[in-house]
N, C-alpha and C. Protein backbone atom coordinates (compact mmCIF):
# COMPACT_ATOMS: atom_id res chain seq x y z
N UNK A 1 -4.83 -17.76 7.13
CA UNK A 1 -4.57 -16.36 7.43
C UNK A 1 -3.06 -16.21 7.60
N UNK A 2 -2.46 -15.28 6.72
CA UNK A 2 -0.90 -15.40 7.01
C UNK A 2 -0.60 -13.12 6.84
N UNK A 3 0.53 -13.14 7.23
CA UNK A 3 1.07 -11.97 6.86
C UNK A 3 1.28 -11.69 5.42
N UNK A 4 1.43 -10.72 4.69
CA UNK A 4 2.14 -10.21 3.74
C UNK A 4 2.11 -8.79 3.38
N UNK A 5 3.29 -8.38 2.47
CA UNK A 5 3.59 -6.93 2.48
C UNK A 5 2.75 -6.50 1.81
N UNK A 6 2.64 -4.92 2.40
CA UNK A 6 1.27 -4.24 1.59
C UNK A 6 2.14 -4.00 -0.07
N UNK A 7 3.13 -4.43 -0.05
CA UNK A 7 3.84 -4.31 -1.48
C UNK A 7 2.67 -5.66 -2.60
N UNK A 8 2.21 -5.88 -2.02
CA UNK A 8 1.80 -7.18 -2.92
C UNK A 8 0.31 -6.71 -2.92
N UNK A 9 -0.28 -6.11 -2.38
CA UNK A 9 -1.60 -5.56 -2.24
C UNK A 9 -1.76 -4.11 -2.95
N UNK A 10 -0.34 -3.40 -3.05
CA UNK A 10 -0.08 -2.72 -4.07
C UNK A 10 -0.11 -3.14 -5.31
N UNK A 11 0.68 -4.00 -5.85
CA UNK A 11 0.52 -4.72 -6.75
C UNK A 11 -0.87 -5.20 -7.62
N UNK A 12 -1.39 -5.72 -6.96
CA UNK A 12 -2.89 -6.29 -7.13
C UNK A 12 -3.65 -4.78 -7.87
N UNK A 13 -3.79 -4.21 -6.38
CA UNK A 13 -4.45 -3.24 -7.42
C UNK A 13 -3.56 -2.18 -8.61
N UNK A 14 -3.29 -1.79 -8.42
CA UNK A 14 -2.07 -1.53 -9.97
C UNK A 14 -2.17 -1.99 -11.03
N UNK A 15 -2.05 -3.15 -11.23
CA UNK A 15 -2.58 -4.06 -12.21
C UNK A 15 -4.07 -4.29 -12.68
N UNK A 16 -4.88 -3.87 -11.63
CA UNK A 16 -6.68 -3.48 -12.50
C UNK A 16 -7.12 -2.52 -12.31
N UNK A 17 -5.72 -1.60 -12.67
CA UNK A 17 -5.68 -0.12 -13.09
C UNK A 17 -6.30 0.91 -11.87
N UNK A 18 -5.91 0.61 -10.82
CA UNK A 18 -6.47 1.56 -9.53
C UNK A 18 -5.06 2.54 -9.46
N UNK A 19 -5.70 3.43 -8.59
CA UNK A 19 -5.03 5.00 -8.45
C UNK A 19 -4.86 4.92 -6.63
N UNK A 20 -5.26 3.85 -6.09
CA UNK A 20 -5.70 4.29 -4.34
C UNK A 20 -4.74 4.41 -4.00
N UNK A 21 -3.21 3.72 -4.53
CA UNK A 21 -1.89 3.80 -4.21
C UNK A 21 -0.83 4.72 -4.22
N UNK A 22 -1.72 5.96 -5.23
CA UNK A 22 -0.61 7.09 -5.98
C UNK A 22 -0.31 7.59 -5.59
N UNK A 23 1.25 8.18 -5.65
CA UNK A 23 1.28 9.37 -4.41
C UNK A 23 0.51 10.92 -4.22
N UNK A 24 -0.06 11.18 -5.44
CA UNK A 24 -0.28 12.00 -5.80
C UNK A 24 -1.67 11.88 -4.43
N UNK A 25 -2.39 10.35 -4.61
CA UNK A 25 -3.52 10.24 -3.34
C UNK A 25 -3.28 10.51 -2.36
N UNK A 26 -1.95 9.87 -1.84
CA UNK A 26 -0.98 9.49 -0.69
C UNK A 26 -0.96 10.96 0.16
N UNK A 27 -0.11 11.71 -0.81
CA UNK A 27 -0.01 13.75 -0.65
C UNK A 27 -1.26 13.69 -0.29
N UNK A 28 -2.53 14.00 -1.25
CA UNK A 28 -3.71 14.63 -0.90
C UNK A 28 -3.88 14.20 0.11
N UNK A 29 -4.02 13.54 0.76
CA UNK A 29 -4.86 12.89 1.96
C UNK A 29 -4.52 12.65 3.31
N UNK A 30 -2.84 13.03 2.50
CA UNK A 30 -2.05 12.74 3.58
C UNK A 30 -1.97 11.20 4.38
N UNK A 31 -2.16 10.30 3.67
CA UNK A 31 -2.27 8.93 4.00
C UNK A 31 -0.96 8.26 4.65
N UNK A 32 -0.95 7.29 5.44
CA UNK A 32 -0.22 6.49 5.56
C UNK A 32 -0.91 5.28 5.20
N UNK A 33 0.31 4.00 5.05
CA UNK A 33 -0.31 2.50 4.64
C UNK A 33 0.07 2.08 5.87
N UNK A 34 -0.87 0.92 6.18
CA UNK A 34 0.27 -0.09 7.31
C UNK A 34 1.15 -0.67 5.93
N UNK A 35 2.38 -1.52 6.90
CA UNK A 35 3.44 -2.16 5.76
C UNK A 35 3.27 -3.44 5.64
N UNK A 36 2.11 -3.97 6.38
CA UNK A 36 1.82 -5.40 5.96
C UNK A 36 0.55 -5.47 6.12
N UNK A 37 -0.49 -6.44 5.10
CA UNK A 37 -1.84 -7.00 5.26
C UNK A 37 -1.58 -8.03 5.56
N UNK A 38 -2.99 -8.57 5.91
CA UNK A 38 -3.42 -9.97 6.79
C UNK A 38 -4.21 -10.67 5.20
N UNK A 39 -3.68 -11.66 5.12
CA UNK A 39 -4.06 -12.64 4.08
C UNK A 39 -5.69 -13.38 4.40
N UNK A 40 -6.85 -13.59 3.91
CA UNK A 40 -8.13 -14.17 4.49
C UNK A 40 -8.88 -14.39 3.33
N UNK A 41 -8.55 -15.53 2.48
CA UNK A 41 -9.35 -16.06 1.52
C UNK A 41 -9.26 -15.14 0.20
N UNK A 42 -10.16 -14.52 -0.34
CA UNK A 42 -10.12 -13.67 -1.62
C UNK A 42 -9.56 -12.15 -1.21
N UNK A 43 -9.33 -12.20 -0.24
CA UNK A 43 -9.09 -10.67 0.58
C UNK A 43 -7.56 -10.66 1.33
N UNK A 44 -7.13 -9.31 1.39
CA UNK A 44 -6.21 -8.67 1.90
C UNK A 44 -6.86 -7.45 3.00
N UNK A 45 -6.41 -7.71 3.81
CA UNK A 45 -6.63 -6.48 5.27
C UNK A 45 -5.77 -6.01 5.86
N UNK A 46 -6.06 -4.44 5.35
CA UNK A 46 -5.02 -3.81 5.99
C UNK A 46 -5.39 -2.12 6.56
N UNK A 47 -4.73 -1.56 6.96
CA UNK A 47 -5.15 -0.31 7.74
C UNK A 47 -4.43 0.99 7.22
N UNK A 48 -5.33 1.81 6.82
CA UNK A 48 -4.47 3.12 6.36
C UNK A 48 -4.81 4.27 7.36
N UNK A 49 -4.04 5.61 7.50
CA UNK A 49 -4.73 6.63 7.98
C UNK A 49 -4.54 8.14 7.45
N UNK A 50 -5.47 9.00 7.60
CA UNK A 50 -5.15 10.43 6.68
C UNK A 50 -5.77 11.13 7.92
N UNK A 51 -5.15 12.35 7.51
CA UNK A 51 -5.18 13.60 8.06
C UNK A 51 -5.53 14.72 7.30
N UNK A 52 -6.52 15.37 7.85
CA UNK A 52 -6.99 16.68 7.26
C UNK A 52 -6.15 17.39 7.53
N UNK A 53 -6.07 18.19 6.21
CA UNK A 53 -5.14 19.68 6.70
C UNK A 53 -6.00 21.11 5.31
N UNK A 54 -5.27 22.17 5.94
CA UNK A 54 -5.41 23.24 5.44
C UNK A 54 -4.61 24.16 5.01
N UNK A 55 -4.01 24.24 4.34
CA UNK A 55 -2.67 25.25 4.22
C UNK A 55 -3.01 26.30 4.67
N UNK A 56 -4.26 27.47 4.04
CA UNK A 56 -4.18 27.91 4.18
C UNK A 56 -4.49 28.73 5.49
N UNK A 57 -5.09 28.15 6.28
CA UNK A 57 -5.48 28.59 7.83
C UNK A 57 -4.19 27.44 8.64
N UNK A 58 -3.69 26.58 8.23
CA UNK A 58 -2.65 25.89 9.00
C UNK A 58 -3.19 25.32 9.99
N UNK A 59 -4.25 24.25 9.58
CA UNK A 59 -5.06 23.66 10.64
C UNK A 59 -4.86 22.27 9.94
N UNK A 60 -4.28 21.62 11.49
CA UNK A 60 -3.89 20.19 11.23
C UNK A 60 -4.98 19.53 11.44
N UNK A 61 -5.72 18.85 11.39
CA UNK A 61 -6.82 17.60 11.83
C UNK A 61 -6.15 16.32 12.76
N UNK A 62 -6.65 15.84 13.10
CA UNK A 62 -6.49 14.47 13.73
C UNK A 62 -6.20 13.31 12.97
N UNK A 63 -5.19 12.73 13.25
CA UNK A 63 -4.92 11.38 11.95
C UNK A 63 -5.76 10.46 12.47
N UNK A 64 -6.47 9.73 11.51
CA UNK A 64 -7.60 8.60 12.55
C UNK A 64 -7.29 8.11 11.08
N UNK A 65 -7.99 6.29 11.62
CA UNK A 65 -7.62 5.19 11.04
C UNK A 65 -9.15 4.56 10.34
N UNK A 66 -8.59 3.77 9.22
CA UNK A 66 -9.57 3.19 8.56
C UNK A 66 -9.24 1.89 8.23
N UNK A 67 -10.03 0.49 8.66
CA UNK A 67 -9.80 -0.92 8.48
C UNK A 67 -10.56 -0.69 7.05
N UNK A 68 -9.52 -1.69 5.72
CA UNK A 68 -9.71 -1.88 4.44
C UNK A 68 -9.37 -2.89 3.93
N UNK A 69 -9.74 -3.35 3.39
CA UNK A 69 -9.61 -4.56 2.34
C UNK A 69 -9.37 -4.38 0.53
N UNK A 70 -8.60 -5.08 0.00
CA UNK A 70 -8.77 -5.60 -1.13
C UNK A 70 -9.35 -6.53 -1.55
N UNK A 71 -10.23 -6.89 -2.51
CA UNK A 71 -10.32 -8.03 -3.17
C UNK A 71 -9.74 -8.42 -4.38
N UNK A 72 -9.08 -9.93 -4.04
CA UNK A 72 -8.06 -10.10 -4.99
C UNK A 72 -8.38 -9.93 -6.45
N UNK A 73 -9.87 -10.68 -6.71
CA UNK A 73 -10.65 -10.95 -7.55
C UNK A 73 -10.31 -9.70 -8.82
N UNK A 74 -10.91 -8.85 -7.99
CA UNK A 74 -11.08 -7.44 -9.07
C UNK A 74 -10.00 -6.10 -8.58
N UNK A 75 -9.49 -6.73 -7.54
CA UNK A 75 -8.29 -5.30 -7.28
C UNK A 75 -9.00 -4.05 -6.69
N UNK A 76 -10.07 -4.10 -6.17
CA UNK A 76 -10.95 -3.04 -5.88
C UNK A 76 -10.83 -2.72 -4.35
N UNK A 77 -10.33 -1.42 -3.93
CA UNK A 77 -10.25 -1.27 -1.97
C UNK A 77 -11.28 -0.82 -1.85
N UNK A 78 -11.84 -1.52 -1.05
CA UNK A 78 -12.74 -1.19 0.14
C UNK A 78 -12.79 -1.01 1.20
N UNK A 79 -13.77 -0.11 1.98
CA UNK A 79 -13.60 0.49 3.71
C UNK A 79 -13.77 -1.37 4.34
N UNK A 80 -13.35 -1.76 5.22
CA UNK A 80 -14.08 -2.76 6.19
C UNK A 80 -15.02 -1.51 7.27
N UNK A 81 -14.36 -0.80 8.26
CA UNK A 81 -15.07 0.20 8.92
C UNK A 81 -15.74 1.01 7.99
N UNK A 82 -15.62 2.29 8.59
CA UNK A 82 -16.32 3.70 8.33
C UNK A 82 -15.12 4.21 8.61
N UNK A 83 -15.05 5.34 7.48
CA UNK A 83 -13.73 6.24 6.76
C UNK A 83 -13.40 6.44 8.42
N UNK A 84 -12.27 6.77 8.62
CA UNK A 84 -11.67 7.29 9.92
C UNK A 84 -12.39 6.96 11.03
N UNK A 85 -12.73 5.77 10.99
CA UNK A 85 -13.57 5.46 12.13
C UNK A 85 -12.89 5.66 13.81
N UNK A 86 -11.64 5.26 13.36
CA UNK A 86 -10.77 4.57 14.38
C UNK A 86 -9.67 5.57 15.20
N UNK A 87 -9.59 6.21 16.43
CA UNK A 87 -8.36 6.95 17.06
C UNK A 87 -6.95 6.64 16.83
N UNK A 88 -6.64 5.20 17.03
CA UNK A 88 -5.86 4.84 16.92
C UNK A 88 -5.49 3.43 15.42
N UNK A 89 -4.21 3.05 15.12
CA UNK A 89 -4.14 1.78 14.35
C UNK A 89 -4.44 0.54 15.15
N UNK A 90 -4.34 0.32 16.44
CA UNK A 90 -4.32 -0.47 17.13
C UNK A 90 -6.05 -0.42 16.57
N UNK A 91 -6.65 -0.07 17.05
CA UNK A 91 -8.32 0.02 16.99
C UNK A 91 -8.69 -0.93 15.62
N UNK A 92 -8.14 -0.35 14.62
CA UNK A 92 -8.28 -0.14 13.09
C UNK A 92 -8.23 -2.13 12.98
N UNK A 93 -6.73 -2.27 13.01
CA UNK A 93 -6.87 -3.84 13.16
C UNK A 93 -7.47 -4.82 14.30
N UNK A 94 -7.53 -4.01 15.63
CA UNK A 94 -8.68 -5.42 15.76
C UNK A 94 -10.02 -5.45 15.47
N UNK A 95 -10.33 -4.24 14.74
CA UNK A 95 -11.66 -4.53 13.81
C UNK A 95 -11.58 -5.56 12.79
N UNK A 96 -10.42 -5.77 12.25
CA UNK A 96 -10.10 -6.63 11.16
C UNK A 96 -9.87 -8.01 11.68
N UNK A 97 -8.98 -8.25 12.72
CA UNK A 97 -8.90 -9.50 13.53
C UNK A 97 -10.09 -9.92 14.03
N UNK A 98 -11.53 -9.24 14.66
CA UNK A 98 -12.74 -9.59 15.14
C UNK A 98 -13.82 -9.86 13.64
N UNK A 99 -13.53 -9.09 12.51
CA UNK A 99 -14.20 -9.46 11.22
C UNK A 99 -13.76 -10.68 10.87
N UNK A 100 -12.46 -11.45 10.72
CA UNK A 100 -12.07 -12.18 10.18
C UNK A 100 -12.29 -13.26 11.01
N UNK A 101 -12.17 -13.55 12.68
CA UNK A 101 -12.60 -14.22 13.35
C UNK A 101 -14.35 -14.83 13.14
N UNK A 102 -15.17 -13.82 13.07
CA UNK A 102 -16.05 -13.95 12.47
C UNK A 102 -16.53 -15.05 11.19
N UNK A 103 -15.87 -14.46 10.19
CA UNK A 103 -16.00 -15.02 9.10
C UNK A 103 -15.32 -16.69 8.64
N UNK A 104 -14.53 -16.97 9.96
CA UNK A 104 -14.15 -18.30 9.71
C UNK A 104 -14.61 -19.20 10.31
């Protein structure tokens, strides 16, 4: 299990032609990335979060967090949680630190 930049988890998927990274997603969704994943065998873990909004009524939503993974294999992200499961990022990764604990 080591650190690395979500630049390299970008990468991955990019290369088997995924879109989860675009900004064009990024805008819609209003996403943030964390700036580093957690390295764990065929997988990358890392934490994003989005916010609902509305232009036109000007209604912000709550930013809440979602624990995700890549697999290196096929470049494909997946939820670890449930979409916005999480209040905070803190939350988000020790779902990922207690999955990965798990799994070793």
């Amino acid at each position: 299990m080591r650190n690395v930049s979500i630049d390299v988890v970008k990468r991955i998927h990019e290369s088997s032609g995924g879109h989860f990274f675009s900004s064009s997603n990024i805008r819609f969704f209003r996403s943030r990335i964390s700036s580093e994943a957690i390295e764990h065998g065929n997988r990358y873990y890392f934490v994003t979060s989005e916010q609902f909004s509305n232009v036109l009524s000007h209604y912000k939503g709550e930013r809440l967090y979602t624990a995700r993974y890549i697999d290196t294999a096929t470049g494909e992200v997946d939820n670890l949680s449930k979409f916005q499961e999480y209040t905070t990022s803190a939350g988000a990764w020790q779902r990922i630190k207690n999955h990965i604990a798990t799994i070793s």
